[in-house]
Protein backbone atom coordinates (compact mmCIF):
# COMPACT_ATOMS: atom_id res chain seq x y z
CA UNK A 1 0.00 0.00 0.00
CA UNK A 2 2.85 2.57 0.55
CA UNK A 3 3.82 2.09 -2.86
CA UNK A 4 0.80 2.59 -4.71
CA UNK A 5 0.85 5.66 -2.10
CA UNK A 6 4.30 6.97 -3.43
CA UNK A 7 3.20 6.11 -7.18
CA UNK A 8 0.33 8.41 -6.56
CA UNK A 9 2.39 11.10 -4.83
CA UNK A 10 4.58 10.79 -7.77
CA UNK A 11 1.89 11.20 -10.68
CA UNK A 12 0.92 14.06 -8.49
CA UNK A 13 3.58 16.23 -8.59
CA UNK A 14 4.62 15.25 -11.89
CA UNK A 15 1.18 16.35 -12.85
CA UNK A 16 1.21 19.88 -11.30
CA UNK A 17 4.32 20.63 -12.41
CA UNK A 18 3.29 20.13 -15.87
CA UNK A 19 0.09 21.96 -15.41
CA UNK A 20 2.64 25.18 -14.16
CA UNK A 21 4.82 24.81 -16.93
CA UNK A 22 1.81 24.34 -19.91
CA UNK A 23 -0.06 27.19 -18.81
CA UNK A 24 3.47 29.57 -18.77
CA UNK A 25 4.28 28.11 -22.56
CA UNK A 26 0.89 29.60 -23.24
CA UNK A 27 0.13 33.05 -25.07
CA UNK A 28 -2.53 35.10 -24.01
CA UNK A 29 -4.70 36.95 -26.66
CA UNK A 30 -2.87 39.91 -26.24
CA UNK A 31 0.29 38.67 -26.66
CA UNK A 32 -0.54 37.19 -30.22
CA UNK A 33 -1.32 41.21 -31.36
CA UNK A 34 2.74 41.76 -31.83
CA UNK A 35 3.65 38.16 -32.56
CA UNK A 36 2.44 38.42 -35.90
CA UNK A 37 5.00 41.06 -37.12
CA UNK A 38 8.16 39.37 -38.17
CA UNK A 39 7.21 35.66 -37.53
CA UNK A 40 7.72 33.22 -40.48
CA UNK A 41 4.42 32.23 -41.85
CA UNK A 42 3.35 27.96 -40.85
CA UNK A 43 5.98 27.74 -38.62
CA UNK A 44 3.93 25.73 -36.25
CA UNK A 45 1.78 24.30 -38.67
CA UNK A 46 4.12 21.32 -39.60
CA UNK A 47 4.63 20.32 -36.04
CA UNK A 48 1.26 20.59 -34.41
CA UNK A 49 -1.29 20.70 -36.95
CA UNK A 50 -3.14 23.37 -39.07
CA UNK A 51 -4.81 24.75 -35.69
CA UNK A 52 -1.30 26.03 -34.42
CA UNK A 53 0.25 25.36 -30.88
CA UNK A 54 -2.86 27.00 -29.14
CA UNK A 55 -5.14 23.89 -29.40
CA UNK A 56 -1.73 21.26 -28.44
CA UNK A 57 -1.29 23.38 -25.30
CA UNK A 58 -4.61 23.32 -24.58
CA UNK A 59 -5.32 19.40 -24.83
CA UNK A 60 -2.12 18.74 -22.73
CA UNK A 61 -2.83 21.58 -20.31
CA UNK A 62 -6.61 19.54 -19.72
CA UNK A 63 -4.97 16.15 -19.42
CA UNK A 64 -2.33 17.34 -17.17
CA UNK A 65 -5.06 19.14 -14.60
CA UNK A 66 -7.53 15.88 -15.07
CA UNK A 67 -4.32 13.74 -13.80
CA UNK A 68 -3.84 16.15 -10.99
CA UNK A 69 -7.18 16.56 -9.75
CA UNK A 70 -8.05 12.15 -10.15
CA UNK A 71 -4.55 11.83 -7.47
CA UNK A 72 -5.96 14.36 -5.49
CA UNK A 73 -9.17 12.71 -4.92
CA UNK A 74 -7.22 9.31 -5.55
CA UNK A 75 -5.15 10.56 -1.85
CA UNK A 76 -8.26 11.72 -0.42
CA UNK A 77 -10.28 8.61 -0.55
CA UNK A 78 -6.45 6.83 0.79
CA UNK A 79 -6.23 8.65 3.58
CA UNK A 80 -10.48 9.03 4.03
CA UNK A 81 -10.10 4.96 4.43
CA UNK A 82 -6.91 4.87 6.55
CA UNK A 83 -7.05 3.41 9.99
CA UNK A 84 -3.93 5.67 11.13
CA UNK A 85 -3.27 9.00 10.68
CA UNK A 86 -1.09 11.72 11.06
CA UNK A 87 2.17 11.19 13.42
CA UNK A 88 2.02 7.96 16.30
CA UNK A 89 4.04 8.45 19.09
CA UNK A 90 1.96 5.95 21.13
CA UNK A 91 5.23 3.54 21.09
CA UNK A 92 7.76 6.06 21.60
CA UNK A 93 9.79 5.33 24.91
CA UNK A 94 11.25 8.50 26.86
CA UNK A 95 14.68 7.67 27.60
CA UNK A 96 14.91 9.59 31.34
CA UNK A 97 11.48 10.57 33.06
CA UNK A 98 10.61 13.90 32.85
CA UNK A 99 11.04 16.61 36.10
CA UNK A 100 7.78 16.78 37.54
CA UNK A 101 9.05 18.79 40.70
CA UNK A 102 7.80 22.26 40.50
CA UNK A 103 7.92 25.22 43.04
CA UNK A 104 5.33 25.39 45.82
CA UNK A 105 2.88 28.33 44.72
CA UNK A 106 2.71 31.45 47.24
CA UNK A 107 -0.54 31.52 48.94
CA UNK A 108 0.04 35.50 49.81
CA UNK A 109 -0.10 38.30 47.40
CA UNK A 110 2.71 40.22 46.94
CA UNK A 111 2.75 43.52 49.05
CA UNK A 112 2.86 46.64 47.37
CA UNK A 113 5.99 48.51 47.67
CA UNK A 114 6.15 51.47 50.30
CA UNK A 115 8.38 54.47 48.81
């Protein structure tokens, strides 16, 4: 179970990281106003189709987030169905006991001082 765990942590990361880095390659509208000037005309046409990069990105930008969001709720339902979680100290074993003397509390208030 700890390594379907780790697999899933994996694919998780993996997966956000490429959401981060598809959504940064992409253009926003604005951007394509002064791209136009001085660009070679196709360039991306050969590689990724006659609908440009725009519609690649896209696609692999809405796998990537699916992937991320199915291990997220793939971790939930793990630890949801979990008998132990967070941190268990229940067998940890102190290795001197600790000081439980403590000073006797004054039963008096303190009296004011006189000048």
């Amino acid at each position: 179970m700890e390594a379907f765990k780790t697999i899933i942590w994996i694919f998780n990361i993996m997966s956000a990281l490429a959401v981060i880095v598809l959504v940064l390659l992409q253009h926003g509208k604005g951007a394509d106003a002064g791209a136009t000037f001085g660009s070679g005309s196709g360039s991306a046409q050969g590689v990724f189709g006659s609908g440009g990069n725009a519609n690649f990105l896209s696609r692999s930008t809405a796998i990537a987030a699916t992937v991320f969001f199915a291990t997220c709720m793939a971790m939930v339902y793990i630890h949801s169905n979990t008998t132990r979680h967070g941190l268990d100290f229940s067998n940890v074993q102190q290795s001197k006991p600790a000081n439980t003397q403590s000073a006797p509390a004054s039963t008096q208030p303190a009296a004011p001082v006189q000048q």
